[in-house]
Protein backbone atom coordinates (compact mmCIF):
# COMPACT_ATOMS: atom_id res chain seq x y z
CA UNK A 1 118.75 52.76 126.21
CA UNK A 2 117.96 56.32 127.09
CA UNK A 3 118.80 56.20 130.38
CA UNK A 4 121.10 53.59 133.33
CA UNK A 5 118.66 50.41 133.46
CA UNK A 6 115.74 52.31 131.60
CA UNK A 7 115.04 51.76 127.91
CA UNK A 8 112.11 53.00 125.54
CA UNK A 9 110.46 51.02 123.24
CA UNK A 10 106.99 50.72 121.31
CA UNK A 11 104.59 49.32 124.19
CA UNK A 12 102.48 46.24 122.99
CA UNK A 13 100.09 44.13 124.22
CA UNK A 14 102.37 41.95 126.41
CA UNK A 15 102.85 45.62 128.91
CA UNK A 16 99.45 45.21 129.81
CA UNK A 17 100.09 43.58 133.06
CA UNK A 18 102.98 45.20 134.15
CA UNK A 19 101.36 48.45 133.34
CA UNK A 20 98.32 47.85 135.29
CA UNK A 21 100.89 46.51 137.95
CA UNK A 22 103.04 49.76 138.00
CA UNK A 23 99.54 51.79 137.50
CA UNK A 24 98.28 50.68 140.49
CA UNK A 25 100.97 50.88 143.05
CA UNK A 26 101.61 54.55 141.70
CA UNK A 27 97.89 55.63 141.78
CA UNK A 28 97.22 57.71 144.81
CA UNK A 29 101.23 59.60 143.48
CA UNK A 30 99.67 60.18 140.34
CA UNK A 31 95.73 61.15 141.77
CA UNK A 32 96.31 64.63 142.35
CA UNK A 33 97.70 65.09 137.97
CA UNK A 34 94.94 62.43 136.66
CA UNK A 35 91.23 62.63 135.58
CA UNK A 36 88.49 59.73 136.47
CA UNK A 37 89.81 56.39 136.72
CA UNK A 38 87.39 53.62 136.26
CA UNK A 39 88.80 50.30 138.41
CA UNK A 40 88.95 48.73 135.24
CA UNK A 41 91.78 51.05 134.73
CA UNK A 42 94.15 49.39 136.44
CA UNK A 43 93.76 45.78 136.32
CA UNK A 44 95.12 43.91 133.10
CA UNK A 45 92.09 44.04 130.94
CA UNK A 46 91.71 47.73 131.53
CA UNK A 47 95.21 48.55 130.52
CA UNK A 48 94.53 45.75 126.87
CA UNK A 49 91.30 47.72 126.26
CA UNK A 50 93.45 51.32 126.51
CA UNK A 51 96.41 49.57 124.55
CA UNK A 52 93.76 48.66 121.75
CA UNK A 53 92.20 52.17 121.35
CA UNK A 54 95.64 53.39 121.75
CA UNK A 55 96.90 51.23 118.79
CA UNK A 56 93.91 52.27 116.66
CA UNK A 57 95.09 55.74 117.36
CA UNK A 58 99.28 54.64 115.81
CA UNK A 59 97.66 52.54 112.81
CA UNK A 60 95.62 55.80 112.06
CA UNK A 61 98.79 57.99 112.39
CA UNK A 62 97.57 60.07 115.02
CA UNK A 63 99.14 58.45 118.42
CA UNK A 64 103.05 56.81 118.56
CA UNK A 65 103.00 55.17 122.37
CA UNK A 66 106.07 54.36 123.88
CA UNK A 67 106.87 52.35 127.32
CA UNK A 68 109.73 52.64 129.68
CA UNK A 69 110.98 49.55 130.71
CA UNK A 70 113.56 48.33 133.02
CA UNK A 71 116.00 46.78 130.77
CA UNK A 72 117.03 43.85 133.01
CA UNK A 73 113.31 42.93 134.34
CA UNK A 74 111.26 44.25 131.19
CA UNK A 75 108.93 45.55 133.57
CA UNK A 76 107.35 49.21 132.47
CA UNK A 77 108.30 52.26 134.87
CA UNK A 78 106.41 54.54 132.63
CA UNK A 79 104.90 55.81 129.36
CA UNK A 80 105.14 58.33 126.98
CA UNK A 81 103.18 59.23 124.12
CA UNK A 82 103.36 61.32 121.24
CA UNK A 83 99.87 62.22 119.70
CA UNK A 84 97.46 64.33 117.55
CA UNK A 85 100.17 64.01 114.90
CA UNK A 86 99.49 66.56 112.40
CA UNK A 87 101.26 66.84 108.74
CA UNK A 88 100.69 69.44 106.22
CA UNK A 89 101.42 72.86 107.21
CA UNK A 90 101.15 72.51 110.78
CA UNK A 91 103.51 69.55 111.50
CA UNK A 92 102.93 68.96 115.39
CA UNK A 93 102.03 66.54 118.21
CA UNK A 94 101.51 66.79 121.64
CA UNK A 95 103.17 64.61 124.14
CA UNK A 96 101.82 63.40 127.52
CA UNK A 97 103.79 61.16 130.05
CA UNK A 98 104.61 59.71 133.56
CA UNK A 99 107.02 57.97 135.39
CA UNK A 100 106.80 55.32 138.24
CA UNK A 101 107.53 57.90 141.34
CA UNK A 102 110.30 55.62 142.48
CA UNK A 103 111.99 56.86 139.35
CA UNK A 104 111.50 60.51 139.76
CA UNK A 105 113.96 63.18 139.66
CA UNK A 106 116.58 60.88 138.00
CA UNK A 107 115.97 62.59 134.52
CA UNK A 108 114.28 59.44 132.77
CA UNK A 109 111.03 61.65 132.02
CA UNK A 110 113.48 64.22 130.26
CA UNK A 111 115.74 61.29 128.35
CA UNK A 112 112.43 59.96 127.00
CA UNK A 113 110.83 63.47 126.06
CA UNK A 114 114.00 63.86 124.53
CA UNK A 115 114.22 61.24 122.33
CA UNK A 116 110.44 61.45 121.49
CA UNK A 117 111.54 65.07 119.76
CA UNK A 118 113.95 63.46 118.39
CA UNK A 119 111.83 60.84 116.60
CA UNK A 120 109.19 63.71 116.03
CA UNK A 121 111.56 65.71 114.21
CA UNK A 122 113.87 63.12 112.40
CA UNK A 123 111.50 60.69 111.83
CA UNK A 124 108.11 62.21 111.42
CA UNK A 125 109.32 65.73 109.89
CA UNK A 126 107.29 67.34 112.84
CA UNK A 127 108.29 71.42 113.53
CA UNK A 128 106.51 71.93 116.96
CA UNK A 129 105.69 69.22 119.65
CA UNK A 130 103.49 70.81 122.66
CA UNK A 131 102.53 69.80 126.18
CA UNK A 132 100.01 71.12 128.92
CA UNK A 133 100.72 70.83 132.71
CA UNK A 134 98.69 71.98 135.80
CA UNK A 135 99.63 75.10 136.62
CA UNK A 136 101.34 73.70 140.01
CA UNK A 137 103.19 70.85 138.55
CA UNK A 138 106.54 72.34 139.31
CA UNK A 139 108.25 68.60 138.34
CA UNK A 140 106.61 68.48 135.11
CA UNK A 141 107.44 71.87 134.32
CA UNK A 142 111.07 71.19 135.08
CA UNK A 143 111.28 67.98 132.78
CA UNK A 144 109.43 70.60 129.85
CA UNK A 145 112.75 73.24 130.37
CA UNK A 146 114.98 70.66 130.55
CA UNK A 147 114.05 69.21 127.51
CA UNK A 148 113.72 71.99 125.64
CA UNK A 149 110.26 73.35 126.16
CA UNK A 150 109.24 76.79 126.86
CA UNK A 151 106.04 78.27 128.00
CA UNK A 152 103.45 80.12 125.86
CA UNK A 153 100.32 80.25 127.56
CA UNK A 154 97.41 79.22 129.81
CA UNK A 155 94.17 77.52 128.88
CA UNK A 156 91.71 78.06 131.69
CA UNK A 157 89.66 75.16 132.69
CA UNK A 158 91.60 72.79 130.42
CA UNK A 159 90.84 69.25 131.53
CA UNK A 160 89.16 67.75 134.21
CA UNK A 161 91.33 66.39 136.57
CA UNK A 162 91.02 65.42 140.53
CA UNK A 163 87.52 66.17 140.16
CA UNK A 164 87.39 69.63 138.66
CA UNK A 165 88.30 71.39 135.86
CA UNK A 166 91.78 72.53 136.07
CA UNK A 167 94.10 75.30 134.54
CA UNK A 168 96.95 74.07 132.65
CA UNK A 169 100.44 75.86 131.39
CA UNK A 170 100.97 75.23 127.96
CA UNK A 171 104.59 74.74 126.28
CA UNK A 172 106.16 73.85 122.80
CA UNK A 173 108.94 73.02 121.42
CA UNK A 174 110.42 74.03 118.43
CA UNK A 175 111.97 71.41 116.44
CA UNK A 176 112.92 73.26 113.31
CA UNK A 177 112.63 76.11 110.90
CA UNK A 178 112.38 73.91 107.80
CA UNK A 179 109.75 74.07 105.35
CA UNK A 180 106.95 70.99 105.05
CA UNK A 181 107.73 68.44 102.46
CA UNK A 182 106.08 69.39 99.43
């Protein structure tokens, strides 16, 4: 449990409808922060073809995905992931999420960022996990501080997202100052 009613757990194939489900209903919220969408996207068998490409990612060691799930339904109310592991000297990952806007502001996106740095640092031996915003996602940015983050810089023309090429706000955080495993 990482939060009242809200667990996080490795998402399998079985989320695929409740993610296309929760996908849907949140997808003109989540428009304005998300590239392209095909309507494939966000019907059942687009969310099994992401969950396969997404599980080739974890078997590789690149990509842990995690799913927020109502614990008395089992229905998802969001996802985070934790990818492009690296070991050796870098140790770091990058972590992307969202949240089901009826769950907003009730610090489930910073309990699960959380305990994804946990499992970055305790588990995986990571020193740095990092995360990108658009520049006017004030609620995202809030989540990063919470949890930790802090800002180091900008990256012009990042992604495309909403149609264009957007700026993004770039932030780590460090996990520790121990040395890799040798």
């Amino acid at each position: 449990m990482i939060i009242d009613g809200v667990e996080m757990r490795g998402v399998t194939f079985g989320d695929a409808a409740g993610l296309a489900d929760v996908l849907l209903r949140n997808r003109a919220y989540m428009a304005p922060y998300e590239p392209y969408r095909s309507e494939e996207f966000y019907t059942e068998a687009g969310q099994r073809a992401r969950l396969e490409e997404q599980f080739a990612e974890r078997d590789g060691g690149r990509l842990l995905p995690f799913v927020l799930v109502e614990a008395a339904t089992g229905e998802p109310v969001g996802t985070i992931n934790l990818g492009s592991i690296a070991l050796g000297p870098l140790r770091s990952g990058g972590v992307g999420y969202w949240v089901d806007q009826r769950w907003t502001g009730k610090g489930l996106a910073t309990a699960a960022l959380e305990e994804v740095c946990r499992i970055a640092r305790d588990e995986l031996g990571l020193h740095r996990v990092e995360a990108g915003t658009l520049v006017d996602n004030t609620a995202s940015q809030r989540v990063l501080a919470k949890a930790g983050f802090s800002e180091y810089g900008l990256a012009p023309r990042f992604l495309h997202i909403d149609g264009a090429w957007r700026d993004h706000r770039l932030f780590q955080r460090l996990l520790h100052d121990d040395p890799p495993p040798r």
